[in-house]
PDB file of N, CA and C in Angstrom:
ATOM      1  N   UNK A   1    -141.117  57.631 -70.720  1.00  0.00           N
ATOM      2  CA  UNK A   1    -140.198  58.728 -70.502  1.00  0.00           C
ATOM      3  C   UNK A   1    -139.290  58.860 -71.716  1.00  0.00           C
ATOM      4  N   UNK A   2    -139.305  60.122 -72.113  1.00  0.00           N
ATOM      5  CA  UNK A   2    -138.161  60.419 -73.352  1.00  0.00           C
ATOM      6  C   UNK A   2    -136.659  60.810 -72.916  1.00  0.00           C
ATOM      7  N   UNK A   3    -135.462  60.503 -74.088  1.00  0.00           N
ATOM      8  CA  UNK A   3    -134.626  60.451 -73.379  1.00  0.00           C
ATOM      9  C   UNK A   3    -134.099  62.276 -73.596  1.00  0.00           C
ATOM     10  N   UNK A   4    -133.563  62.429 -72.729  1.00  0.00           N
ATOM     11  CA  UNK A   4    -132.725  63.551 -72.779  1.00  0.00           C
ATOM     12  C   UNK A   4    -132.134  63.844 -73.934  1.00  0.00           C
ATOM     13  N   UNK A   5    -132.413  65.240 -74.138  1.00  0.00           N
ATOM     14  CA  UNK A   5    -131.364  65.794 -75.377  1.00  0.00           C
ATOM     15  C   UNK A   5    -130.135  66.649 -74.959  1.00  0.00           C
ATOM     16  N   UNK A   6    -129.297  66.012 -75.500  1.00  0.00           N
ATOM     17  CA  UNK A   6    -128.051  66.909 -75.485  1.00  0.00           C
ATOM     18  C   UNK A   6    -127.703  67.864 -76.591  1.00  0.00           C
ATOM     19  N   UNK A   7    -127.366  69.487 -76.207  1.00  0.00           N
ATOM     20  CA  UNK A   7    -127.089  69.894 -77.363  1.00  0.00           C
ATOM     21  C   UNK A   7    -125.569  70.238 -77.184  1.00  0.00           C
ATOM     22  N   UNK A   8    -124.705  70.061 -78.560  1.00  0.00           N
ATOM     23  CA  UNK A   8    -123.907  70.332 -78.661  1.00  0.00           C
ATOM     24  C   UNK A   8    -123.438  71.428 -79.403  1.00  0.00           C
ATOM     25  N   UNK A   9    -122.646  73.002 -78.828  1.00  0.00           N
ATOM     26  CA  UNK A   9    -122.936  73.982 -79.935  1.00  0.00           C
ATOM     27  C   UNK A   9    -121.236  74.364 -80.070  1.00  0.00           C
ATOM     28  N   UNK A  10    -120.795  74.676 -80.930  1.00  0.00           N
ATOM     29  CA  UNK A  10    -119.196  74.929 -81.258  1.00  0.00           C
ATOM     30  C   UNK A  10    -119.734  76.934 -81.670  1.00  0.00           C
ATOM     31  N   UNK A  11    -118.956  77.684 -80.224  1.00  0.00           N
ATOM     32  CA  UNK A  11    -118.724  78.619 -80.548  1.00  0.00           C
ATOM     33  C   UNK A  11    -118.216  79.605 -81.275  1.00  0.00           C
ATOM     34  N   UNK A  12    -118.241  80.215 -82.436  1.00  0.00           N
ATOM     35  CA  UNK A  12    -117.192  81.101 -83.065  1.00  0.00           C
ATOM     36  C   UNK A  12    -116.377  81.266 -82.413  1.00  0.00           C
ATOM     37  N   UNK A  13    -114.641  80.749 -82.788  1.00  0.00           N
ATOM     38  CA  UNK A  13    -113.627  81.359 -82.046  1.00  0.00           C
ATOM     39  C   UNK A  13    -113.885  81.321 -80.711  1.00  0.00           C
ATOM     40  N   UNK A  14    -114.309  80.494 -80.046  1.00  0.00           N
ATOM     41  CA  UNK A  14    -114.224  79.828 -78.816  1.00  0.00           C
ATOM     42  C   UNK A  14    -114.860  78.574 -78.649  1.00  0.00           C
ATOM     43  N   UNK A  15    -115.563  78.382 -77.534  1.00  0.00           N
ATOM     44  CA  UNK A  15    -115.477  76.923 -76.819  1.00  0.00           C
ATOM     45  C   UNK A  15    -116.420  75.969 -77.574  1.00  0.00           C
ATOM     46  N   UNK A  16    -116.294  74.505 -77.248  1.00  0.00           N
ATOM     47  CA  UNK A  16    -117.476  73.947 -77.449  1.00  0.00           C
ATOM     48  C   UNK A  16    -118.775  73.903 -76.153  1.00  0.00           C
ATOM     49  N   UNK A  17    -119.791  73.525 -76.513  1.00  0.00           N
ATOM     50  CA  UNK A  17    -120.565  73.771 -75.264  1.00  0.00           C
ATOM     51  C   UNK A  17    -121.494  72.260 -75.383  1.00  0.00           C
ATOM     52  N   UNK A  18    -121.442  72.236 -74.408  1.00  0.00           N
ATOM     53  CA  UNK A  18    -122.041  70.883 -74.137  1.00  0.00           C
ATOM     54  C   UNK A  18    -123.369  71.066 -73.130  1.00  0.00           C
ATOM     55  N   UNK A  19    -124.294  71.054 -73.301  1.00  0.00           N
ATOM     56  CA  UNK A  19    -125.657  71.230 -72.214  1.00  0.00           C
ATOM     57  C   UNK A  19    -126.998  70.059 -72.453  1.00  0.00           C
ATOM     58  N   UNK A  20    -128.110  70.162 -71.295  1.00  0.00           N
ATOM     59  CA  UNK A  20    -128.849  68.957 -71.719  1.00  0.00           C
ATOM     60  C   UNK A  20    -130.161  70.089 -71.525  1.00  0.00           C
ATOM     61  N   UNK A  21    -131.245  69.777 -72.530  1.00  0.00           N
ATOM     62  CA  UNK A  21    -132.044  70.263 -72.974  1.00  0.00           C
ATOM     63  C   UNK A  21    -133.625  70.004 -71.283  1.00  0.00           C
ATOM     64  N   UNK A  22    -133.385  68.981 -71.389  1.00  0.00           N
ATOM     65  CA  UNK A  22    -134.568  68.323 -70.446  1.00  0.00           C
ATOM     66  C   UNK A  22    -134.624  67.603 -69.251  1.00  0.00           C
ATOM     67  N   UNK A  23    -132.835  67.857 -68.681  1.00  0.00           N
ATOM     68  CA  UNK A  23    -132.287  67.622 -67.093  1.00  0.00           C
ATOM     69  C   UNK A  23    -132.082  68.995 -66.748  1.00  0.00           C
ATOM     70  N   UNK A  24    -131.910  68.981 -65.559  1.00  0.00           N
ATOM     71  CA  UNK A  24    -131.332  69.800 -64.711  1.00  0.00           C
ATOM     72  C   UNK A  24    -129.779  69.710 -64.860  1.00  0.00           C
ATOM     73  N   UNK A  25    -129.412  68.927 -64.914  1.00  0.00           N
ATOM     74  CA  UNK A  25    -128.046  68.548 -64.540  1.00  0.00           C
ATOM     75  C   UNK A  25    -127.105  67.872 -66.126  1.00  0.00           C
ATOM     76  N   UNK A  26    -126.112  67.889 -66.265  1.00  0.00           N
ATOM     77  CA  UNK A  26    -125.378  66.864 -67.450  1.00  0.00           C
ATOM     78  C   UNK A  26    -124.888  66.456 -66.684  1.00  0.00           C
ATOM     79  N   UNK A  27    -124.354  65.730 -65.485  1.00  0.00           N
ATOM     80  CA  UNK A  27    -123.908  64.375 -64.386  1.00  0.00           C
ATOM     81  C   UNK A  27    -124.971  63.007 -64.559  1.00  0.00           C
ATOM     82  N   UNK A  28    -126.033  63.585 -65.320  1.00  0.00           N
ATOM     83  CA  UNK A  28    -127.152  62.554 -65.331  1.00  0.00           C
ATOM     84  C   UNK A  28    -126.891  61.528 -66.684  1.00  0.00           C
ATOM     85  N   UNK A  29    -126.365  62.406 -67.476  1.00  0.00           N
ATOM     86  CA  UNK A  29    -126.283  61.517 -69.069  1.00  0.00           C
ATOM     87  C   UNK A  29    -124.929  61.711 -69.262  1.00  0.00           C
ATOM     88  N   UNK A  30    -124.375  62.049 -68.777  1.00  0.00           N
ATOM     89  CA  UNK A  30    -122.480  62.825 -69.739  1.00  0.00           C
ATOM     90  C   UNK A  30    -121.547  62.260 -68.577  1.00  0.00           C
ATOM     91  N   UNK A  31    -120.587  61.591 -69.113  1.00  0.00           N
ATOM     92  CA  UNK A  31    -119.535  61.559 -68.289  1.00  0.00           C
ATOM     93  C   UNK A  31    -118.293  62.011 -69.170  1.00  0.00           C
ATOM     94  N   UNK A  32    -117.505  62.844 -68.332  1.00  0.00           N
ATOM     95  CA  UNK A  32    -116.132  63.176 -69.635  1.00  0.00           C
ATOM     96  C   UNK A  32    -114.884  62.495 -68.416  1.00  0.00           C
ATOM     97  N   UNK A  33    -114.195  61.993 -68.925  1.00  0.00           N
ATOM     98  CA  UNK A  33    -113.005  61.444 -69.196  1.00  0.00           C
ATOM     99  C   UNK A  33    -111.973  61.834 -69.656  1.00  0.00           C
ATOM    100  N   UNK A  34    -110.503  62.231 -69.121  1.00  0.00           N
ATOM    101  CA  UNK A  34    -109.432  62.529 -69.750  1.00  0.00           C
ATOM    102  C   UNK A  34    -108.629  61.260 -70.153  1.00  0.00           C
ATOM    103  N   UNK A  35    -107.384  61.350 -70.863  1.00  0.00           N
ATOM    104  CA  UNK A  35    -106.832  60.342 -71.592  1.00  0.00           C
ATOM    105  C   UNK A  35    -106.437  59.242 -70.568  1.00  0.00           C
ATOM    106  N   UNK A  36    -106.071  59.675 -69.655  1.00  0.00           N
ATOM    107  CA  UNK A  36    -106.051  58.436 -68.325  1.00  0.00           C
ATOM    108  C   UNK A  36    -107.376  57.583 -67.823  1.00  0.00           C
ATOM    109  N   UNK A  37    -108.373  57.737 -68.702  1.00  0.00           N
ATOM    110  CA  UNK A  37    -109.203  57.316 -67.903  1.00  0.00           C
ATOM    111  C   UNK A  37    -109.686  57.968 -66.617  1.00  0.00           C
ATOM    112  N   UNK A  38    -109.429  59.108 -66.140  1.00  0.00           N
ATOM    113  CA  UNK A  38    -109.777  59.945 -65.383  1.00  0.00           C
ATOM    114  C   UNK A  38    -110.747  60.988 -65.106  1.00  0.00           C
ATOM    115  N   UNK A  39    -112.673  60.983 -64.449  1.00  0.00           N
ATOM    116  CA  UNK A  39    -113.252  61.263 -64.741  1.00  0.00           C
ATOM    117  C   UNK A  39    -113.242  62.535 -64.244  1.00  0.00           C
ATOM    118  N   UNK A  40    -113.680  63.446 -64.648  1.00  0.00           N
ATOM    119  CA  UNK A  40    -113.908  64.691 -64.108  1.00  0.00           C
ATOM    120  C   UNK A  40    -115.263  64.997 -63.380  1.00  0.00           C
ATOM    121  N   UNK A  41    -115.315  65.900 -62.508  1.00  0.00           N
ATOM    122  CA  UNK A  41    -116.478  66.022 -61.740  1.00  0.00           C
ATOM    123  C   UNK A  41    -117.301  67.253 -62.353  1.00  0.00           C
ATOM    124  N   UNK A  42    -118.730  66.986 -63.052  1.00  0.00           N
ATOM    125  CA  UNK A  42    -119.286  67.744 -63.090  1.00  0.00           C
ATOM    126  C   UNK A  42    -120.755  67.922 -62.769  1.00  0.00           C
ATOM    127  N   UNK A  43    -120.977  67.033 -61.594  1.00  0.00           N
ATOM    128  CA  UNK A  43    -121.592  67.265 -60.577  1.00  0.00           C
ATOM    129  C   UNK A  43    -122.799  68.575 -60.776  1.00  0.00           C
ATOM    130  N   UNK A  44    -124.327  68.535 -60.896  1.00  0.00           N
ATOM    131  CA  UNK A  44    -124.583  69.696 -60.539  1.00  0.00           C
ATOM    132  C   UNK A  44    -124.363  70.718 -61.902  1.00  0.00           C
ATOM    133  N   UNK A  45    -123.815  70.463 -62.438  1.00  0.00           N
ATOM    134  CA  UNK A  45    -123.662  71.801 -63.790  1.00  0.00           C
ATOM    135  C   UNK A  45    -124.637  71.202 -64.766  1.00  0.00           C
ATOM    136  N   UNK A  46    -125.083  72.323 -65.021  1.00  0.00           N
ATOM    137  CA  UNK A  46    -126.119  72.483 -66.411  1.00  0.00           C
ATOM    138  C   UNK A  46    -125.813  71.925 -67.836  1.00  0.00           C
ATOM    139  N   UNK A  47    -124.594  72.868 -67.668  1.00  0.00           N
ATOM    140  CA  UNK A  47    -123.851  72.671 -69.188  1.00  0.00           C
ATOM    141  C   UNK A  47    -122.088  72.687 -68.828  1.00  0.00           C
ATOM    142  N   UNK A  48    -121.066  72.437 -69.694  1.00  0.00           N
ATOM    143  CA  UNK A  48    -120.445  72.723 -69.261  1.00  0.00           C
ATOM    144  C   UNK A  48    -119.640  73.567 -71.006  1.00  0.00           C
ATOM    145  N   UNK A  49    -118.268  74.095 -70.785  1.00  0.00           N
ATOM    146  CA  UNK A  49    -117.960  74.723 -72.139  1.00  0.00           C
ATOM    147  C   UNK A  49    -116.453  74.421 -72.244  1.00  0.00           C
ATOM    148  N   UNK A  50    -115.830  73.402 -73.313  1.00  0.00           N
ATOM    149  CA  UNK A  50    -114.875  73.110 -73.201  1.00  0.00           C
ATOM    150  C   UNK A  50    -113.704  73.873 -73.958  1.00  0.00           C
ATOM    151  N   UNK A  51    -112.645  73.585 -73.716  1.00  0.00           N
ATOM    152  CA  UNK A  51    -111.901  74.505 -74.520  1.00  0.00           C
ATOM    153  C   UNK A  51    -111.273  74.006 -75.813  1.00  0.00           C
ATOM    154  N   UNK A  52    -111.119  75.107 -76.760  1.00  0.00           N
ATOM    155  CA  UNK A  52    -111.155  74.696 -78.075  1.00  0.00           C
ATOM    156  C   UNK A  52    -109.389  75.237 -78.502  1.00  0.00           C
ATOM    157  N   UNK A  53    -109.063  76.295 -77.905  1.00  0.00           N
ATOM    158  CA  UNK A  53    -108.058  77.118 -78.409  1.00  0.00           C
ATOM    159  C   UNK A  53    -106.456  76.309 -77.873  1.00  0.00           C
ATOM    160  N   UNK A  54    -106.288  75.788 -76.784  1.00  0.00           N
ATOM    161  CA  UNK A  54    -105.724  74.864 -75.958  1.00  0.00           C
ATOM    162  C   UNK A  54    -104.803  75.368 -74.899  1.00  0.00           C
ATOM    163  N   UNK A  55    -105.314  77.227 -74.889  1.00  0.00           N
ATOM    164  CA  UNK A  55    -105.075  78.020 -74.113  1.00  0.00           C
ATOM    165  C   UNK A  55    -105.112  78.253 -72.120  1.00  0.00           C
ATOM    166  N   UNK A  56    -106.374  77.401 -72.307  1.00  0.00           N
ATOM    167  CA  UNK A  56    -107.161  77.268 -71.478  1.00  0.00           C
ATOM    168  C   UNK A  56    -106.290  76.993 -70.029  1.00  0.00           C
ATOM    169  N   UNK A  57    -105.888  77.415 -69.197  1.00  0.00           N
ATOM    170  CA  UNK A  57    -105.562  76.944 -67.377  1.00  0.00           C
ATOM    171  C   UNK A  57    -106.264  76.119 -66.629  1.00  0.00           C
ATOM    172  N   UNK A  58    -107.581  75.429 -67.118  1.00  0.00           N
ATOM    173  CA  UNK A  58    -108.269  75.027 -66.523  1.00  0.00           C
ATOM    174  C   UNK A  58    -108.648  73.026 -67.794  1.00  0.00           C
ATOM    175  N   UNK A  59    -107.773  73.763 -68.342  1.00  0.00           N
ATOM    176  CA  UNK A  59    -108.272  72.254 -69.574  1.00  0.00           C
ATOM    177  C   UNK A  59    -108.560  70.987 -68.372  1.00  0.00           C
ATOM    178  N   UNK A  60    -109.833  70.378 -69.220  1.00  0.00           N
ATOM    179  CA  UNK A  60    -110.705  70.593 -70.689  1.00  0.00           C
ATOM    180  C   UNK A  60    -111.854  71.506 -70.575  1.00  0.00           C
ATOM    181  N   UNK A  61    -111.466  72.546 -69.610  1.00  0.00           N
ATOM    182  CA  UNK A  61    -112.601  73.252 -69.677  1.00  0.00           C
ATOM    183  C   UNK A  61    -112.405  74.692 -69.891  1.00  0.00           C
ATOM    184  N   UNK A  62    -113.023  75.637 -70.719  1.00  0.00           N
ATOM    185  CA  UNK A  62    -112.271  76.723 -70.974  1.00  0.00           C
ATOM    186  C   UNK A  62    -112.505  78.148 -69.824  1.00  0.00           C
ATOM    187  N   UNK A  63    -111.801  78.878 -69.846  1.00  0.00           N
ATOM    188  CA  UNK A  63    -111.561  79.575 -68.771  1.00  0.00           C
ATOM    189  C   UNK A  63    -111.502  80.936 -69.556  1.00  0.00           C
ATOM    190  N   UNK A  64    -111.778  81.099 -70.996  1.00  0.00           N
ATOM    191  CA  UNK A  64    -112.230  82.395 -71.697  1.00  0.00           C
ATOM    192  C   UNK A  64    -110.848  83.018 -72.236  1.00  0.00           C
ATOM    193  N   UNK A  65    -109.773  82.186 -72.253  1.00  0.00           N
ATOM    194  CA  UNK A  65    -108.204  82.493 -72.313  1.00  0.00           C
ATOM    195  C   UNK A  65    -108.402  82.653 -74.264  1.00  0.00           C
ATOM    196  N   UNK A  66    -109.542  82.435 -74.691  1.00  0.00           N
ATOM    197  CA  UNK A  66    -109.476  82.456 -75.973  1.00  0.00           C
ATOM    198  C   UNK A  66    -109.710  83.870 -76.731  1.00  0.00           C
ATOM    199  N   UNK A  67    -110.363  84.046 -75.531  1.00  0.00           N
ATOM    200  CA  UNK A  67    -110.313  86.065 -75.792  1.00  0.00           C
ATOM    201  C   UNK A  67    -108.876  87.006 -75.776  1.00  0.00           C
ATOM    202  N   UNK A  68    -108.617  86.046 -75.025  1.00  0.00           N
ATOM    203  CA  UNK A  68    -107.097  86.995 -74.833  1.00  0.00           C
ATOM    204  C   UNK A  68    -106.160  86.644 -75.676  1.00  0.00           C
ATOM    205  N   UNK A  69    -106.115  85.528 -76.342  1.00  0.00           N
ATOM    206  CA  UNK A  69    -105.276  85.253 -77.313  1.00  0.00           C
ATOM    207  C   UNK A  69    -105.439  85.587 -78.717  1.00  0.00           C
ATOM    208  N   UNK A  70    -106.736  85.837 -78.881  1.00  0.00           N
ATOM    209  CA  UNK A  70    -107.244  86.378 -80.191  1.00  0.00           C
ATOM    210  C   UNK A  70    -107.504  84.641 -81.093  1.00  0.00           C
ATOM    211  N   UNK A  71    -107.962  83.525 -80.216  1.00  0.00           N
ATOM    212  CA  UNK A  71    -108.096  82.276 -81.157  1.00  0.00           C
ATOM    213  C   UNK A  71    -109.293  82.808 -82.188  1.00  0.00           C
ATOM    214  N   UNK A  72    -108.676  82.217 -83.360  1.00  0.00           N
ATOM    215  CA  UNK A  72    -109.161  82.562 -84.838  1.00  0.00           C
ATOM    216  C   UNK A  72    -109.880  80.828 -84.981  1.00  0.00           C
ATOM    217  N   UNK A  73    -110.897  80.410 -84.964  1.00  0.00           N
ATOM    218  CA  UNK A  73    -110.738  79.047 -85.568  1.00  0.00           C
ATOM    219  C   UNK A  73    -111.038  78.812 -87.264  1.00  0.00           C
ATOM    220  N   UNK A  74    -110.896  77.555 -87.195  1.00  0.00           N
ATOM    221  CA  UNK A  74    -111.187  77.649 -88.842  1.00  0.00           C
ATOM    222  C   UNK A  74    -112.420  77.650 -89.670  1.00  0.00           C
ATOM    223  N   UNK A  75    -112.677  78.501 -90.352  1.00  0.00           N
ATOM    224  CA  UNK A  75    -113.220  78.945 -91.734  1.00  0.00           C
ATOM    225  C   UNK A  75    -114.513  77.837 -91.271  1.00  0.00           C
ATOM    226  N   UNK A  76    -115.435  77.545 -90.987  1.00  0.00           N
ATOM    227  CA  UNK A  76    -116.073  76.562 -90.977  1.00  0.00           C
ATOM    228  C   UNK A  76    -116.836  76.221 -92.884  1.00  0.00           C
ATOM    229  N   UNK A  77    -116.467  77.515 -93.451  1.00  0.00           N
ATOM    230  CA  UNK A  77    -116.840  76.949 -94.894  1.00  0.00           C
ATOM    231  C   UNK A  77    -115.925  76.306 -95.779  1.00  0.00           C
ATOM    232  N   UNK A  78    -115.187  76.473 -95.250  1.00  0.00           N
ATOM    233  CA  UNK A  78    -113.825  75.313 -96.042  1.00  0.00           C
ATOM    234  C   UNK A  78    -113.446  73.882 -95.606  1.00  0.00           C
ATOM    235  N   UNK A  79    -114.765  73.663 -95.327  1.00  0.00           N
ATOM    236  CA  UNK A  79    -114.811  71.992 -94.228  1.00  0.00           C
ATOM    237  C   UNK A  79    -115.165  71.140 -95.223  1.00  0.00           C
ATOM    238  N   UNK A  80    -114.707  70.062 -95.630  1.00  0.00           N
ATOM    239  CA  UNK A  80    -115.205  69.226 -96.779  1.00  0.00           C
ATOM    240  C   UNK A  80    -116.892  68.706 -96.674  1.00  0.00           C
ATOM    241  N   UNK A  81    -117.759  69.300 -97.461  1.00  0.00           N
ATOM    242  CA  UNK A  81    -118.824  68.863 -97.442  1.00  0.00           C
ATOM    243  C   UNK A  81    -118.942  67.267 -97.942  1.00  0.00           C
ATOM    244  N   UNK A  82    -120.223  66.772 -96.871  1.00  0.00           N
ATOM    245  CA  UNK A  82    -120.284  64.876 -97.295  1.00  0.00           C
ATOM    246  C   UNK A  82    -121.703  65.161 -97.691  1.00  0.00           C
TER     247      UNK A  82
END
C-alpha cells in the first residue's frame, strides 16, 4: 500500500489549502492542533482551507473574510530564492 499524498496549495490572496490526494478523508493522515495543544475536529472533510489574512471568524480556518478585506499577500517573487 502507498502512502497518501497530501497536497498543499497557497492561494493568491487567500487561504492555504490542505487536501489528500488518495483518501477520502484528511482525519486519516492530518491532525491540526492549536497553540494549546488543542485538536480540532476535522472529521470527514476532504480538504480543509486555512486562513492566511488573520481576518478570518472562524480561525484557523478561513471563512472567505479575505475577500472582503481586500488581503493583498506578498509578491511571491520577492521571496529569497535557495
Amino acid at each position: 500500500m502507498s502512502e497518501p499524498e497530501i497536497k498543499i496549495s497557497i492561494k493568491p490572496n487567500g487561504p492555504i489549502r490542505i487536501e489528500t490526494a488518495r483518501l477520502p478523508t484528511l482525519d486519516a493522515v492530518v491532525t491540526l492542533v492549536d497553540v494549546d495543544g488543542t485538536e480540532f475536529d476535522i472529521t470527514g472533510k476532504p480538504g480543509i482551507s486555512l486562513c492566511r489574512c488573520g481576518a478570518s471568524t472562524n480561525k484557523p480556518f478561513c471563512d472567505g473574510s479575505h475577500n472582503k478585506i481586500g488581503f493583498q499577500a506578498a509578491d511571491p517573487s520577492a521571496a529569497p530564492k535557495k
